[in-house]
Protein backbone atom coordinates (compact mmCIF):
# COMPACT_ATOMS: atom_id res chain seq x y z
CA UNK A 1 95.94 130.86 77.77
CA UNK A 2 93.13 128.72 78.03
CA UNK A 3 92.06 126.97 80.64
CA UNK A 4 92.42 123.15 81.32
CA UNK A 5 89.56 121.17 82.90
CA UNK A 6 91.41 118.03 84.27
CA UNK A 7 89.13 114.70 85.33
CA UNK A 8 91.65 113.35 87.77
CA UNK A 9 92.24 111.08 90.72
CA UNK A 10 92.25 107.48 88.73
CA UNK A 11 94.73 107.92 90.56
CA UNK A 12 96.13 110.54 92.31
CA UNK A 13 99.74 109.53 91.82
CA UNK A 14 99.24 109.61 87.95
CA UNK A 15 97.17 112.92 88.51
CA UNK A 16 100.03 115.14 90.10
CA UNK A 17 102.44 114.08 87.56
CA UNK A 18 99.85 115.41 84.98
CA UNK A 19 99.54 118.68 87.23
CA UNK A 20 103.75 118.77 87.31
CA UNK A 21 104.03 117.93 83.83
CA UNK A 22 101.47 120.56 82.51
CA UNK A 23 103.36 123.39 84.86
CA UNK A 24 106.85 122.33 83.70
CA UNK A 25 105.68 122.77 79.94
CA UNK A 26 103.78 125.92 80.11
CA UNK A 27 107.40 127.26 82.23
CA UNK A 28 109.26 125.86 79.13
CA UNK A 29 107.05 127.14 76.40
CA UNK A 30 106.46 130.62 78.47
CA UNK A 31 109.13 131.10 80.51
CA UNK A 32 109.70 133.23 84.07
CA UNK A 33 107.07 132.63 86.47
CA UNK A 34 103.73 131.52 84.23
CA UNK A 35 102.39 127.96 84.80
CA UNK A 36 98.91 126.66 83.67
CA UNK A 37 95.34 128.27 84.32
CA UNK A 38 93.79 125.17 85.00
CA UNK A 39 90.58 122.77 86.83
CA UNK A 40 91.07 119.67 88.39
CA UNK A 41 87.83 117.38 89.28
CA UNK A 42 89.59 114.56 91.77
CA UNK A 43 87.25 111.11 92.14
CA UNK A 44 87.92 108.99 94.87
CA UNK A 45 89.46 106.19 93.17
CA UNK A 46 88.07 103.74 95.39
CA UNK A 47 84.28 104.43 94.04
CA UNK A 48 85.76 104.40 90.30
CA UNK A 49 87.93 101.04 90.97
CA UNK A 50 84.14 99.59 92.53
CA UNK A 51 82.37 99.91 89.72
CA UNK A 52 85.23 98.93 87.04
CA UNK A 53 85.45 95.55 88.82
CA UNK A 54 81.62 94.66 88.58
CA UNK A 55 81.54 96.03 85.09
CA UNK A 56 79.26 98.88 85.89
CA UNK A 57 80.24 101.21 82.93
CA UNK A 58 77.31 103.00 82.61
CA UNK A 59 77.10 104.09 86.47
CA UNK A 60 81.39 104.60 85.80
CA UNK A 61 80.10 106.91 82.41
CA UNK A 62 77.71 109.17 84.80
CA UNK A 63 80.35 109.95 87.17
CA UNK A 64 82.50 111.09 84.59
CA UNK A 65 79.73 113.12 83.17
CA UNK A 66 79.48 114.76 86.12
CA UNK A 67 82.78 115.79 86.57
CA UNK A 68 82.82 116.99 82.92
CA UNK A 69 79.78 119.11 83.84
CA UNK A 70 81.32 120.51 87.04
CA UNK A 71 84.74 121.55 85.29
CA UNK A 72 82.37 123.08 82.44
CA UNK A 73 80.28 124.98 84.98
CA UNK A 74 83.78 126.10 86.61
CA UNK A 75 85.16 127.64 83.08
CA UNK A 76 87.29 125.11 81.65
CA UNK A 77 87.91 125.67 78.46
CA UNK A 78 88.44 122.09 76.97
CA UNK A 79 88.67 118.38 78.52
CA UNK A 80 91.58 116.02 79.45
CA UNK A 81 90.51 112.74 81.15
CA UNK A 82 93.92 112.22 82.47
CA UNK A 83 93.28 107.97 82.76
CA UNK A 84 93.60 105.98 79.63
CA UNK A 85 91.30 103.54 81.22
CA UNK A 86 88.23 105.88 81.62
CA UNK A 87 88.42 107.00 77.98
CA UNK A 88 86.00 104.21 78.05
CA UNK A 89 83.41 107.16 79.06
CA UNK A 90 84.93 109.60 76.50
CA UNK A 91 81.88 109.27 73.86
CA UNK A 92 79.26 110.06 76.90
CA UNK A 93 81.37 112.63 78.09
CA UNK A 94 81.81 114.68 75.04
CA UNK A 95 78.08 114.50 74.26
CA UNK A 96 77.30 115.54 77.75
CA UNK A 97 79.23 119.13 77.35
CA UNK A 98 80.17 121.99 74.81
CA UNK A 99 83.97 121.83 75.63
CA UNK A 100 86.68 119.90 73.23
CA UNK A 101 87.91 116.65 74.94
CA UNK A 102 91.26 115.89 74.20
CA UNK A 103 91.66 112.46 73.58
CA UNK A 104 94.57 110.53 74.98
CA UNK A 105 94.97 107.91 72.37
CA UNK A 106 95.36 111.12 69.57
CA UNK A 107 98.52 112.80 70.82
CA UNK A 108 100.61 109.13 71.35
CA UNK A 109 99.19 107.62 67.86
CA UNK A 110 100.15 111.05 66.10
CA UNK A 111 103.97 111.04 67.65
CA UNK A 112 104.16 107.30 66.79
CA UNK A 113 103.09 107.54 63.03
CA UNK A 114 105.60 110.63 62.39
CA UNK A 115 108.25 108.63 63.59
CA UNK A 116 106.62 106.24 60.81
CA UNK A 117 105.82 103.61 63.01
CA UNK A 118 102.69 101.60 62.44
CA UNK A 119 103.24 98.23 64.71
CA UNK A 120 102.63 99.07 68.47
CA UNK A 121 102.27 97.02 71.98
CA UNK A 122 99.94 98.23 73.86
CA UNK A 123 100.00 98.07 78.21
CA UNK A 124 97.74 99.16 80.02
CA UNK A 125 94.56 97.89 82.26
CA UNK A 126 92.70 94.71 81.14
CA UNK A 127 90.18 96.97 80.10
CA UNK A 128 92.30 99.11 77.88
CA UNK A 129 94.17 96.07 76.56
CA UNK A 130 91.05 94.05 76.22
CA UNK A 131 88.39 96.18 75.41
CA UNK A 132 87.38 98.07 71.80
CA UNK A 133 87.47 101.51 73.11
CA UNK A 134 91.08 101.75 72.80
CA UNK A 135 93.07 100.18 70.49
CA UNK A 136 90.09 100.06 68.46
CA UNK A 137 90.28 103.89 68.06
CA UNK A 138 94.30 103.84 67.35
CA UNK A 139 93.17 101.21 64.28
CA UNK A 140 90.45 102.88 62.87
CA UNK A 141 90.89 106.81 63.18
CA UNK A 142 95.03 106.21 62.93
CA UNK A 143 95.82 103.43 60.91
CA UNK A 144 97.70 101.35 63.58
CA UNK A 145 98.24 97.64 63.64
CA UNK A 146 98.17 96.94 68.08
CA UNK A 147 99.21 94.23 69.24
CA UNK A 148 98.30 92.94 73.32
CA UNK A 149 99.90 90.95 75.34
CA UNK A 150 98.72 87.00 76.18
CA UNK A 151 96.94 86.35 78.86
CA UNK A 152 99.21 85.38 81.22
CA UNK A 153 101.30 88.91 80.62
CA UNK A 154 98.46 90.91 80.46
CA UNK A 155 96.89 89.60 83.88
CA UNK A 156 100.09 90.65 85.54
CA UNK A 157 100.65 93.94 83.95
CA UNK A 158 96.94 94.74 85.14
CA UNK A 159 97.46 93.34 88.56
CA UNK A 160 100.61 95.65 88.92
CA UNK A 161 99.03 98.60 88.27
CA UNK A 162 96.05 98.34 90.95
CA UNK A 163 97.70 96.13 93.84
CA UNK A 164 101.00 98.72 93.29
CA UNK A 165 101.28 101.41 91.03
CA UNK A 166 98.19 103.22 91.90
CA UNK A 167 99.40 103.04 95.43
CA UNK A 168 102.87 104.11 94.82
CA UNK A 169 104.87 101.14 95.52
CA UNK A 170 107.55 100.41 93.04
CA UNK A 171 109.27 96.95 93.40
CA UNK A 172 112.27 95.46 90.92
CA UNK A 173 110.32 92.58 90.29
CA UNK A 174 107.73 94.32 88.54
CA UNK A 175 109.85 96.20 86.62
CA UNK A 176 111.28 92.94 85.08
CA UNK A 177 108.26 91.63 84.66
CA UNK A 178 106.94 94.77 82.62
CA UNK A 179 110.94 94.27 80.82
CA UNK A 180 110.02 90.10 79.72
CA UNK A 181 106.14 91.58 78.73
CA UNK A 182 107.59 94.49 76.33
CA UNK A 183 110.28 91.65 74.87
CA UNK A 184 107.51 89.32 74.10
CA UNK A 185 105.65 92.02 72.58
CA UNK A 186 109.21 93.02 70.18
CA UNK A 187 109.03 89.15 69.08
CA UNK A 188 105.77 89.51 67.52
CA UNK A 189 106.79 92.33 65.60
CA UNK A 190 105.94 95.40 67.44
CA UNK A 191 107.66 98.11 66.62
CA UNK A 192 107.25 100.53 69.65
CA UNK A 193 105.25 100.00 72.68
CA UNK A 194 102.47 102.49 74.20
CA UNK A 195 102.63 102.77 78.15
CA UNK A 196 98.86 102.75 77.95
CA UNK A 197 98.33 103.09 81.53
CA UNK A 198 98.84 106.69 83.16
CA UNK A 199 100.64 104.69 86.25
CA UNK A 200 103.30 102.84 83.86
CA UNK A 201 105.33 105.96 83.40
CA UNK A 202 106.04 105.50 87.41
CA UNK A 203 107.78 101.81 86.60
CA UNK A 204 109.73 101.81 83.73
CA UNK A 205 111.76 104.16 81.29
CA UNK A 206 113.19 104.43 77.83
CA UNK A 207 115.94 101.92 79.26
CA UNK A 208 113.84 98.96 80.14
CA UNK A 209 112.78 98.68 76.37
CA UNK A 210 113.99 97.82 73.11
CA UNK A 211 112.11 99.82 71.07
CA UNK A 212 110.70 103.35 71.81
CA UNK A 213 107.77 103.40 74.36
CA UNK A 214 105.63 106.32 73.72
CA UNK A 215 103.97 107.08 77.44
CA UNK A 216 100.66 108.83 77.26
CA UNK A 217 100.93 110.57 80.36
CA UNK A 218 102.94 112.93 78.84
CA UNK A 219 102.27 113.13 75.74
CA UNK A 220 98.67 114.07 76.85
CA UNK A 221 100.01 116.48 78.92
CA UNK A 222 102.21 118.32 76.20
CA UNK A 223 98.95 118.37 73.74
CA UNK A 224 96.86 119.98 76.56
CA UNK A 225 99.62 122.91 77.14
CA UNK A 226 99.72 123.27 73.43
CA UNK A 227 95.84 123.59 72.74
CA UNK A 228 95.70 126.32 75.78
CA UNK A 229 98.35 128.25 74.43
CA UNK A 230 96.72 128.08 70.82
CA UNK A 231 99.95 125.49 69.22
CA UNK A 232 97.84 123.70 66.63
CA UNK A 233 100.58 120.75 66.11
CA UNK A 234 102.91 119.69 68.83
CA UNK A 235 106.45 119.57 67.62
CA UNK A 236 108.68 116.58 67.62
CA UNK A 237 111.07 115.83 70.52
């Protein structure tokens, strides 16, 4: 089994459900008592969350670098950046080390095109929904069409996510909110809906959509058990 070299805290509460999800797949895949060899670099989410609002990428990028070298140095044997918003660093990070990175957009776009799906809505940050890094990968290296909320939608499903889901505070009225976002989404034609936001998974489920959501978390987490044990394609669920 190889081991995984996590990037974590951004945040914590989408961090240990990577750490239970990876465990709980390895004990599927493995059985008895194994769970996952793996490293786990925690930020402070505070620092990350600093330099995100003042659009300070580049000092954001050398942080993750950092942490990339650190897990290297520790004997990781690959990369999972387990925050779709940080994947924003993933070119600097990958030419910083030797080790793989697993992307987090690959595993989700692959599950959503063998289902033969090629319309998507994507939530997330205002930086994932916003910003090239993204959906601009699921378009060009996977042939999606992604569609983003307006403005007014996507400015609350961002403001959810840092005021309350990174803190762990779960309220009905977001929920709903997320619910009347996804439905507006489904009127414009989108045919599934990526939970582009580790955090999301925390809100809403299968039953608050019309259409399949394809959550990253873990999906990302299933492709990083599968790479350590050597599974080349991750089956369908």
């Amino acid at each position: 089994m190889q081991v995984i070299g996590l990037i974590g805290g951004m945040s914590w509460k989408s961090s240990a459900e990577y750490y239970r999800l990876i465990n709980e797949e390895v004990r599927t895949r493995l059985g008895g008592l194994h769970s996952a060899r793996c490293l786990l670099w925690s930020f402070d989410f505070a620092d990350i969350e600093i330099l995100q609002r003042l659009d300070r990428w580049d000092e954001a990028a050398a942080l993750m670098v950092d942490a990339a070298q650190r897990l290297e140095r520790g004997g990781a044997d690959f990369l999972v950046i387990a925050t779709n918003t940080m994947h924003i660093a993933a070119p600097q990070v990958q030419a910083a080390t030797s080790l793989p990175l697993l992307h987090i957009a690959d595993p989700t776009a692959e599950r959503i095109k063998a289902a033969g799906l090629r319309r998507v809505g994507l939530l997330g940050t205002a930086f994932t929904m916003e910003q090239d890094f993204y959906k601009g990968r699921l378009a060009r290296e996977h042939g999606l069409e992604v569609l983003v909320p307006e403005s007014r939608d996507r400015a609350t499903v961002h403001r959810i996510i840092y005021s309350e889901l990174v803190q762990g505070q779960i309220h009905e009225t977001s929920r709903l909110a997320y619910r009347e976002a996804i439905v507006r989404l489904v009127e414009r034609g989108a045919e599934a809906i990526i939970l582009g936001c580790t955090e999301i998974m925390l809100l809403i489920g299968q039953e608050d959509s019309p259409v399949p959501l394809y959550d990253t978390t873990g999906l990302h987490a299933e492709a990083a058990v599968a790479r350590a044990l050597g599974i080349h394609k991750v089956e369908e669920k």
